[in-house]
C-alpha atoms as a PDB file:
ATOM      1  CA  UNK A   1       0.000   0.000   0.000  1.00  0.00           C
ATOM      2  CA  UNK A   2       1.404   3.320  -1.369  1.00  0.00           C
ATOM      3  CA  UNK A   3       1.043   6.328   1.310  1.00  0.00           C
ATOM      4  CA  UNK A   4      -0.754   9.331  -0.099  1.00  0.00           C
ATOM      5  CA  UNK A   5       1.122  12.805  -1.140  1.00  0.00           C
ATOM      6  CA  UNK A   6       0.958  15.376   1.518  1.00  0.00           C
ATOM      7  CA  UNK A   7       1.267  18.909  -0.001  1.00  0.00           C
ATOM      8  CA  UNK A   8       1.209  22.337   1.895  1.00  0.00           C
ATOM      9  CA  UNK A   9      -0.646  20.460   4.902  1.00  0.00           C
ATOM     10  CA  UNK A  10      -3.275  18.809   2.667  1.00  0.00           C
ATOM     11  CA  UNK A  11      -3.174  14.591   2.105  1.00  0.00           C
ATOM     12  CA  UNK A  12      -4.145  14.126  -1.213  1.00  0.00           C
ATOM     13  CA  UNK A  13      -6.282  10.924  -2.052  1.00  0.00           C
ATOM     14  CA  UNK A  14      -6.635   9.519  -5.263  1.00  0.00           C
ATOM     15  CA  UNK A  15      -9.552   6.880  -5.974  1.00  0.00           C
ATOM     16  CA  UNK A  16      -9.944   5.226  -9.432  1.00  0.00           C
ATOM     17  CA  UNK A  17     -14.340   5.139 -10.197  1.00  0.00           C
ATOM     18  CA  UNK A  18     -15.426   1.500 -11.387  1.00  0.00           C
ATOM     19  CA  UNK A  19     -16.014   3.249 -15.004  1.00  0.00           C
ATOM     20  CA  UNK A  20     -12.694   4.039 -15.372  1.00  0.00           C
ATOM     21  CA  UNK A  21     -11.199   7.913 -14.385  1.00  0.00           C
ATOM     22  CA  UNK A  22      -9.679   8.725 -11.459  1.00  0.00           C
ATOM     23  CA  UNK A  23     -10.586  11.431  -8.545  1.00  0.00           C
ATOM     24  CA  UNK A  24      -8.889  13.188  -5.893  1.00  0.00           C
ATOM     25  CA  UNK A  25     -10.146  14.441  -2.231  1.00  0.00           C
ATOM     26  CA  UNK A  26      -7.862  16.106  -0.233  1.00  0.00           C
ATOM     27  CA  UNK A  27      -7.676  16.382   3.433  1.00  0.00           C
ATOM     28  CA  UNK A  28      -6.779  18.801   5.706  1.00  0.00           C
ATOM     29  CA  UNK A  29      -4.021  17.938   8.432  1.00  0.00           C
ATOM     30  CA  UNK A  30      -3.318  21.430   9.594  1.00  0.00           C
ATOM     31  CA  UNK A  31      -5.253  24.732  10.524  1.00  0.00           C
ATOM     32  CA  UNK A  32      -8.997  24.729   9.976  1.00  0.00           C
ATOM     33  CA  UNK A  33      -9.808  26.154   6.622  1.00  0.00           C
ATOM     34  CA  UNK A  34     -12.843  28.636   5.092  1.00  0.00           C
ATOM     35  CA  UNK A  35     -14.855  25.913   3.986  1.00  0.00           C
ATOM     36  CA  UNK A  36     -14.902  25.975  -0.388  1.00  0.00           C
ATOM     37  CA  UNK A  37     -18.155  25.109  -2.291  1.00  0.00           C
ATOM     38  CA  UNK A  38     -16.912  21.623  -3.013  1.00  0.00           C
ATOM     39  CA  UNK A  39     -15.977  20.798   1.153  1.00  0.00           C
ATOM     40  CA  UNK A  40     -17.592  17.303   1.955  1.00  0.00           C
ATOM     41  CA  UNK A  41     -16.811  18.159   5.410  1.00  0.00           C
ATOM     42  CA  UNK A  42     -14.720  20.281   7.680  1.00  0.00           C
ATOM     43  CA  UNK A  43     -11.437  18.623   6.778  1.00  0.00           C
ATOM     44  CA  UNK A  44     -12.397  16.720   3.624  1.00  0.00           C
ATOM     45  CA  UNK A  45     -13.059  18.649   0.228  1.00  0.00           C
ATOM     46  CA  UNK A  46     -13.572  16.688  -3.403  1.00  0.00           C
ATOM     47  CA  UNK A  47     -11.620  17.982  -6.020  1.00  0.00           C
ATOM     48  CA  UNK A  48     -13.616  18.653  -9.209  1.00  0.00           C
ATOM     49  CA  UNK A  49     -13.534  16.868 -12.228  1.00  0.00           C
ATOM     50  CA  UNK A  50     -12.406  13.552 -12.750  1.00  0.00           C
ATOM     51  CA  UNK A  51      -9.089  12.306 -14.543  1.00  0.00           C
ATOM     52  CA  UNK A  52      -7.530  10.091 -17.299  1.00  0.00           C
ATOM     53  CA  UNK A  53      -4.655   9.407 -15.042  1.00  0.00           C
ATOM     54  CA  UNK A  54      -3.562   9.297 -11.654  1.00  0.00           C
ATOM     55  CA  UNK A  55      -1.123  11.793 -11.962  1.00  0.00           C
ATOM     56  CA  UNK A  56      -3.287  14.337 -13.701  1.00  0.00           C
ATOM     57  CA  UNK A  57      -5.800  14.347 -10.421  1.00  0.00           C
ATOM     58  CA  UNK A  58      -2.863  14.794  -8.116  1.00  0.00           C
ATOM     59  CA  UNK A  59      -1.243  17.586 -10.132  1.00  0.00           C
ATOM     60  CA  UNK A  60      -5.233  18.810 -10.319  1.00  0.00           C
ATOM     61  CA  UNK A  61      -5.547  18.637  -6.189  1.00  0.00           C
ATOM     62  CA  UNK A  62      -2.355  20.809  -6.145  1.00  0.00           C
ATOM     63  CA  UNK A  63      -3.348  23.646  -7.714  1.00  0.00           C
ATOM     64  CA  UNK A  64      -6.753  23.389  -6.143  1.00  0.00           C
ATOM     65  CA  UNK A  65      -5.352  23.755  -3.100  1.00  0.00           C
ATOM     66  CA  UNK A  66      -2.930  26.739  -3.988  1.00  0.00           C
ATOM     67  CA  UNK A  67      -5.801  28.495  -5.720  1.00  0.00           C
ATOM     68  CA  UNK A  68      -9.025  27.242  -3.815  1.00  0.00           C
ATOM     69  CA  UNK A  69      -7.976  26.381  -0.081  1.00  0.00           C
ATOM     70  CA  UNK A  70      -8.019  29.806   2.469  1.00  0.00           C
ATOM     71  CA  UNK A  71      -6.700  29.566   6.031  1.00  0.00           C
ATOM     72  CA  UNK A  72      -8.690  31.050   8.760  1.00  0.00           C
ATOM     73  CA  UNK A  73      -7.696  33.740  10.343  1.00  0.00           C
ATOM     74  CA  UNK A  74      -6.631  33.555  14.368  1.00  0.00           C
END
């Protein structure tokens, strides 16, 4: 079993759908986060769209969460 990426505090998951693409989720290990429109829970947000390969969703979850994921503020 192959351990999941961390990037800038964030796991990234990938998951491979029965039909054939794959997905990402990330989750958040660090500070709580503003919640974004695709947040399945407090620490656990889908990223959009689904991928061809594996390395195109984690690339994907990257910039999602440099363009997407907001700290909140103390």
């Amino acid at each position: 079993m192959r351990e999941p990426p961390i990037y800038k505090q964030h796991r990234i998951h990938t998951s491979r759908l029965p039909s054939g693409p794959w997905i990402a989720l990330i989750v958040n290990l660090g500070r709580k986060t503003v919640p974004t429109r695709d947040a399945l829970t407090d620490t656990v947000t889908r990223v959009p769209g689904e991928y061809a390969l594996e390395d195109q969703a984690i690339q994907t979850a990257r910039a999602y969460i440099d363009h997407e994921v907001r700290d909140v503020p103390e």
